[in-house]
Protein backbone atom coordinates (compact mmCIF):
# COMPACT_ATOMS: atom_id res chain seq x y z
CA UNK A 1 74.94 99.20 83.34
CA UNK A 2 78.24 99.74 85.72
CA UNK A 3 78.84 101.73 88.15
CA UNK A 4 82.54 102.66 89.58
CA UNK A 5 84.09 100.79 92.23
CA UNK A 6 86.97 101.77 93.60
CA UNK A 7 89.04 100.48 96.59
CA UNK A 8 90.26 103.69 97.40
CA UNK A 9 90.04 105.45 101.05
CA UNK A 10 89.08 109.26 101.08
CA UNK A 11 92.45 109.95 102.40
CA UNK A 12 95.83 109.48 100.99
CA UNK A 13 97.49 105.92 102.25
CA UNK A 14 100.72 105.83 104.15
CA UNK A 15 103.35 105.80 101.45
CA UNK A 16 100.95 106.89 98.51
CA UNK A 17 102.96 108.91 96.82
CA UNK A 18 105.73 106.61 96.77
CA UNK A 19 103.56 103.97 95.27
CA UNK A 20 102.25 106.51 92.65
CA UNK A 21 105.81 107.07 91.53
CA UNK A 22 106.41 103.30 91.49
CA UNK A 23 103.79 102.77 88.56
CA UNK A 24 105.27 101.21 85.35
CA UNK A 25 103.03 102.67 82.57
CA UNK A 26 102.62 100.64 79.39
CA UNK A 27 104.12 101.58 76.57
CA UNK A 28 101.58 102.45 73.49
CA UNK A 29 102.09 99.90 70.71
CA UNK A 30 99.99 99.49 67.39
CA UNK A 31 97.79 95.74 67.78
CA UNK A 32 97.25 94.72 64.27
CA UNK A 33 93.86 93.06 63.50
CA UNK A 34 94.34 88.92 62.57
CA UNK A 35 93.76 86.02 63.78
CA UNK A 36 90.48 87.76 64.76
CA UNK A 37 89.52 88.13 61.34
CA UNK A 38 89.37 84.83 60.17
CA UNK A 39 88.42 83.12 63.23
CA UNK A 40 85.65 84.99 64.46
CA UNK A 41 83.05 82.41 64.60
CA UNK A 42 84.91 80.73 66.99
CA UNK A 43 86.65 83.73 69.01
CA UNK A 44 82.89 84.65 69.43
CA UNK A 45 81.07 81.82 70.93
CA UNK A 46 78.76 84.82 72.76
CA UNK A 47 77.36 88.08 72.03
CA UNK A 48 75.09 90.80 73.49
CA UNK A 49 73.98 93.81 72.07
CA UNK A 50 74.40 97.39 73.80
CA UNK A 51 71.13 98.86 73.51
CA UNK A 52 70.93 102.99 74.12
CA UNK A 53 67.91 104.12 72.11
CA UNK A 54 67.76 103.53 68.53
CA UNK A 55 71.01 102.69 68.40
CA UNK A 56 72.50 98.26 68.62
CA UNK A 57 75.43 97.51 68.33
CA UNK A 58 76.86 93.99 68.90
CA UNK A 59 79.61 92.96 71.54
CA UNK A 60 81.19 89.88 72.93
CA UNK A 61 80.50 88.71 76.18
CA UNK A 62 83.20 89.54 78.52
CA UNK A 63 83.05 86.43 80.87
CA UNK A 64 83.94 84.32 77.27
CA UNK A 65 86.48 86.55 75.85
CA UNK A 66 88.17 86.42 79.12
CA UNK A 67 88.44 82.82 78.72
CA UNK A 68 90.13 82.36 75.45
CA UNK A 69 93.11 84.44 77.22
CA UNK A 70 95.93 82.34 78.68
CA UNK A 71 98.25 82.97 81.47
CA UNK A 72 98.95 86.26 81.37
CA UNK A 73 99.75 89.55 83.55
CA UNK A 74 96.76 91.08 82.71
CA UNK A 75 94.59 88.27 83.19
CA UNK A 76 96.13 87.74 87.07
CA UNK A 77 95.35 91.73 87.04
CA UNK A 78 91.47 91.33 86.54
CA UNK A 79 91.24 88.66 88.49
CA UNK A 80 92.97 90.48 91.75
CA UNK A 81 90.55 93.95 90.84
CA UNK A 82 87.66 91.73 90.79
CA UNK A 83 88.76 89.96 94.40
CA UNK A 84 89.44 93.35 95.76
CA UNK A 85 86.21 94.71 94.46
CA UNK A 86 87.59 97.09 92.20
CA UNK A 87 87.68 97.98 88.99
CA UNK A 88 91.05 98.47 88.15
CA UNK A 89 94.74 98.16 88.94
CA UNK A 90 96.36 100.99 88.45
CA UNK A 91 99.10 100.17 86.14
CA UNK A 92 98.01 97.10 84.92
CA UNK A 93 94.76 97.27 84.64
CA UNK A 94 92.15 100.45 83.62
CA UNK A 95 88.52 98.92 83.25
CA UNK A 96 88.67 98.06 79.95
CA UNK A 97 86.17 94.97 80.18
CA UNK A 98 83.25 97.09 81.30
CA UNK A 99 80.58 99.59 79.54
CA UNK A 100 80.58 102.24 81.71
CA UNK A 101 77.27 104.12 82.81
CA UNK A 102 77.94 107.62 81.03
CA UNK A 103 79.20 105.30 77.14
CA UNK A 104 74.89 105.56 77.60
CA UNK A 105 75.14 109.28 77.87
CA UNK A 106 77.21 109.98 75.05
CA UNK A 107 75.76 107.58 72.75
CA UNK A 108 72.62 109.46 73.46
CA UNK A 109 73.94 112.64 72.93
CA UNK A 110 75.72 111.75 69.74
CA UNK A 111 71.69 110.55 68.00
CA UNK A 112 70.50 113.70 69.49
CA UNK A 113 73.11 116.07 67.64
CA UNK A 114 73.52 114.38 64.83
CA UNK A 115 73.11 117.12 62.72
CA UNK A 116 75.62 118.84 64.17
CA UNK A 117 78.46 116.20 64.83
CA UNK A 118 79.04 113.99 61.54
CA UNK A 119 80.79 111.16 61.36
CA UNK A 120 80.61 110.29 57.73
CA UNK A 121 84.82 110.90 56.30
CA UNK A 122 85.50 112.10 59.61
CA UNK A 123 88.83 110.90 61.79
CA UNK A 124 87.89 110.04 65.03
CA UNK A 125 89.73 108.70 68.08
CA UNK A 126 87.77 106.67 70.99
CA UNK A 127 90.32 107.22 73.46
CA UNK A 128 90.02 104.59 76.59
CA UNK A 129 87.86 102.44 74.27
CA UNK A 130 87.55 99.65 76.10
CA UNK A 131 84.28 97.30 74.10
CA UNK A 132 84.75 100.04 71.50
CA UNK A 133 80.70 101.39 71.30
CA UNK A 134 81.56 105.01 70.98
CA UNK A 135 84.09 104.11 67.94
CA UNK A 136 81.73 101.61 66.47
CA UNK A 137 78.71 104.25 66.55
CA UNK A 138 81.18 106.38 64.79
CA UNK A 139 82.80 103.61 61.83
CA UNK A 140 78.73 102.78 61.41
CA UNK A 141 78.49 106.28 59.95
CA UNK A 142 80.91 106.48 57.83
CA UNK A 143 84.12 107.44 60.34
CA UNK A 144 87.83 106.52 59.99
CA UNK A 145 88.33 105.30 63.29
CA UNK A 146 91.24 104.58 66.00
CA UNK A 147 90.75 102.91 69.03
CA UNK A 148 92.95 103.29 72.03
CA UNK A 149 92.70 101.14 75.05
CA UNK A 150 95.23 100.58 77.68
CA UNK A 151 95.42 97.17 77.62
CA UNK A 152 96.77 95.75 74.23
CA UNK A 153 94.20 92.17 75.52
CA UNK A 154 91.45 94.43 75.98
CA UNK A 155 91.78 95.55 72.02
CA UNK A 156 92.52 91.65 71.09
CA UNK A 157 89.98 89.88 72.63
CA UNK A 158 87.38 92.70 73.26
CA UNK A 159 87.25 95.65 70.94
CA UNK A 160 88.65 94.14 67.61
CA UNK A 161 85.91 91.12 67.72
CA UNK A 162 83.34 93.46 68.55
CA UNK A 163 84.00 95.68 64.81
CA UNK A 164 83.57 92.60 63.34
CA UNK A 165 80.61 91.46 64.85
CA UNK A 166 79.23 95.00 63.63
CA UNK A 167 80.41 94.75 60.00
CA UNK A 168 77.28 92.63 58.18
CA UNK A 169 78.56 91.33 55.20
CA UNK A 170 81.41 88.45 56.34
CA UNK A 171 83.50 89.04 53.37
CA UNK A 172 83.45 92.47 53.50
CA UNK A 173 85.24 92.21 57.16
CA UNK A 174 88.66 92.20 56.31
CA UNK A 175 88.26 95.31 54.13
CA UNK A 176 85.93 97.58 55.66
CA UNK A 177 88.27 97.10 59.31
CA UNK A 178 90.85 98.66 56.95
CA UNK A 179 89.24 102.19 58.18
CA UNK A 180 90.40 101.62 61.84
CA UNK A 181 93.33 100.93 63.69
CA UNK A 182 93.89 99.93 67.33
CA UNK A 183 96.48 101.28 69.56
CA UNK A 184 97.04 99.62 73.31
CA UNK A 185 99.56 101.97 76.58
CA UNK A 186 99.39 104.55 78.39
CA UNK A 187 98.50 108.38 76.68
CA UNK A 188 101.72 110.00 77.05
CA UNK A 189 103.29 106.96 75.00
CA UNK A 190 100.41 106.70 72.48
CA UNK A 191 100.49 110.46 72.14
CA UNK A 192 104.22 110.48 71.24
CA UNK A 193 103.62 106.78 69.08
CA UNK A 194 101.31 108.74 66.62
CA UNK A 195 103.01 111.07 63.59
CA UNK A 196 102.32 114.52 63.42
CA UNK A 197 99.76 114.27 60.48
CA UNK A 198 98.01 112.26 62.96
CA UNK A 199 95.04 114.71 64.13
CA UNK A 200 91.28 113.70 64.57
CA UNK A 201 88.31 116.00 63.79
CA UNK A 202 86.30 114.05 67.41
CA UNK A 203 87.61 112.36 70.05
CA UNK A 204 85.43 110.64 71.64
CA UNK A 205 85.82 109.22 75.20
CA UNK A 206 83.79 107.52 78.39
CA UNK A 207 84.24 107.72 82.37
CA UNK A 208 88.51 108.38 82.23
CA UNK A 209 88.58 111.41 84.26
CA UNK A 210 88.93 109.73 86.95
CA UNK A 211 92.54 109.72 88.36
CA UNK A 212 93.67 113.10 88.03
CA UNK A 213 97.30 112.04 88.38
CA UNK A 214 96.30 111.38 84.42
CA UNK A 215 94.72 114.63 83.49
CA UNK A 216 98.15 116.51 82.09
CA UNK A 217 98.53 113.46 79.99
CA UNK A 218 94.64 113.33 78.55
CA UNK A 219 95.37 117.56 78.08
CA UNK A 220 98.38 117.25 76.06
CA UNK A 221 96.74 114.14 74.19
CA UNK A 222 93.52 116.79 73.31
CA UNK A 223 96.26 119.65 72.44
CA UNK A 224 98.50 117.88 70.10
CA UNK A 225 95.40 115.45 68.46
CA UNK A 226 92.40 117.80 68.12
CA UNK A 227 92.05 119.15 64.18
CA UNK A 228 91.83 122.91 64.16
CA UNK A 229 88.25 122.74 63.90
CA UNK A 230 87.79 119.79 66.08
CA UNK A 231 85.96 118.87 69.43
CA UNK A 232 86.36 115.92 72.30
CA UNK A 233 83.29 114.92 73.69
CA UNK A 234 84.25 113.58 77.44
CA UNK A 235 81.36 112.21 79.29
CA UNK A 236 82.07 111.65 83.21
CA UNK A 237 80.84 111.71 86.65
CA UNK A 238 80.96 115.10 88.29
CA UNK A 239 82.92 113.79 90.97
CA UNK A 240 84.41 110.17 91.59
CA UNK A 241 83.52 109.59 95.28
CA UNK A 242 86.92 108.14 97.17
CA UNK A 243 89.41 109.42 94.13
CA UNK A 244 88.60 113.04 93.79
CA UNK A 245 88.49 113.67 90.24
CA UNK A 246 86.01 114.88 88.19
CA UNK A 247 84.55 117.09 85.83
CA UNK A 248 85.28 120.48 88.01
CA UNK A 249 88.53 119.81 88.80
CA UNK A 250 89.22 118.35 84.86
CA UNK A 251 87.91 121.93 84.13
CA UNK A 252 89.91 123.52 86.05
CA UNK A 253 92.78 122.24 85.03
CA UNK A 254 91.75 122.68 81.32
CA UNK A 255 91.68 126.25 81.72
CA UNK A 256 95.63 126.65 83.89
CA UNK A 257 96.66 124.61 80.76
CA UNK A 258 95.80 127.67 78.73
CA UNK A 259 95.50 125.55 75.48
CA UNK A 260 92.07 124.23 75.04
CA UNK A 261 88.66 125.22 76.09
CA UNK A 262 85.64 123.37 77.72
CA UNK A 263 81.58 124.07 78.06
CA UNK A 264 79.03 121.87 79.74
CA UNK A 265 77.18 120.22 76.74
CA UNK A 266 75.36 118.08 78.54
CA UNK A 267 73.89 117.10 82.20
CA UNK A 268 72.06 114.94 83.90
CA UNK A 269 68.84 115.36 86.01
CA UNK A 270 68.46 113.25 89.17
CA UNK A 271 71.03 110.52 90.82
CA UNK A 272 74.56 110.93 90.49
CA UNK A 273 75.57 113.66 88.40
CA UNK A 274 77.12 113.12 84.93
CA UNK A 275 77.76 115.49 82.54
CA UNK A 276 79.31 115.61 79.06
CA UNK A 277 82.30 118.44 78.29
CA UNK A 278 83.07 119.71 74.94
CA UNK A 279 86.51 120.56 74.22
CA UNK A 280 88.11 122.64 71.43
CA UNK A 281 91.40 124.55 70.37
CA UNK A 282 91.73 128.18 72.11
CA UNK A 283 92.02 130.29 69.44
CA UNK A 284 92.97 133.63 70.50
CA UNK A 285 90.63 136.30 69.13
């Protein structure tokens, strides 16, 4: 299980703002399932299984998938987070490799309310997917699913393999991954890269409250992609020590937007707090 690390200093840096504005955010484009499909045995030489529960679902062992990636920007980007012990670079690089600590807390909340949140002929989005486990849980029950990560080699060599690895019957693979798609970039250009029929009845997403510099895009993502009737399950720390965001302040800014509502669904006991929001449409009464 992971916890954040972030090279960050409680204060603002000399000339932070100026680097903020400097940040070239990757355009969303669509990464179509292949090569992955018919080579999986060998794409996947490793696997583990995430474990929360009742609930297993298989995923590829980062250190390997890394590996099989060659020369790249985003491989140079990993490699300079890890040296700097951090785990991202903003811009090029959002933490895609890891399961994050509250991806636990969700999954367990999901088995716990099953009753009340169904999956099966649903549309869901895992927004910041990363390994994909929220969006897996979800296709396992019956979901249409799309994943979003911001790195297009995170959904290559990470999340696409890992559907696979959960879909049992190999010839049934290149049908049944038919009911997702995978979309890599930053939210505002993902956001504007989807139609307008394109609306999700959950959106489900892990630990990507953290830069607040982000929230207005994740807002307007939940406005325009939330079905009437829908709800986005956001499980994160109550506060990011040495970035300041957070649940509270995600909250808060929630309710200036006007738009969309929140509760508390969900907290933990003990340790660093995590909760889980629930987010809906404000429908004025």
């Amino acid at each position: 299980m992971s916890t954040f690390r972030f090279n960050f200093s409680g204060e603002a840096d000399k000339g932070e703002e100026e680097i903020k504005e400097t940040i070239q955010w990757l355009h969303s484009e669509e990464v179509v399932p292949g090569k992955q499909i018919k080579n999986l045995d060998e794409i996947v030489t490793q696997a583990k299984m995430f474990a929360c529960g009742d609930v297993e679902i298989g995923h590829v062992v980062v250190s390997s998938a890394i590996s099989n990636i060659e020369g790249s920007g985003f491989k140079n980007a990993v490699e300079l987070a890890e040296k700097e012990h951090s785990d991202l670079v903003a811009g090029k690089y959002e933490g895609g490799l890891k399961i994050w600590e509250c991806t636990y807390d969700l999954i367990q909340y999901l088995t716990e309310n099953e009753a009340d949140i169904k999956f099966d002929k649903s549309k869901v989005l895992d927004l910041g997917c990363g390994a994909g486990i929220l969006g897996i849980h979800a296709f396992l029950h019956g979901a249409d699913v799309v994943f979003q990560d911001y790195n297009k080699e995170v959904l290559e060599h990470v999340t696409i393999p890992n559907v696979l690895l959960n879909i049992e019957e190999e010839e049934n693979r290149e049908k049944e991954i038919q009911r997702c798609k995978f979309y890599s970039g930053d939210w505002d250009s993902f956001n504007k890269n989807l139609s307008s029929a394109d609306v999700y009845d959950i959106i489900l997403t892990s630990e990507t409250i953290y830069n607040e510099s982000n929230y207005d895009k994740l807002i307007n993502l939940f406005k325009d992609r939330l079905s009437k009737d829908g709800a986005a399950y956001v499980a994160a720390k109550t506060y990011y020590f040495g970035v300041g965001g957070g649940t509270r302040q995600f909250e808060q800014r929630i309710q200036s937007n006007g738009k969309l509502k929140s509760e508390v669904c969900w907290k933990s006991e003990g340790g660093i707090q995590r909760e889980i929001l629930k987010i809906t449409i404000n429908i004025p009464e």
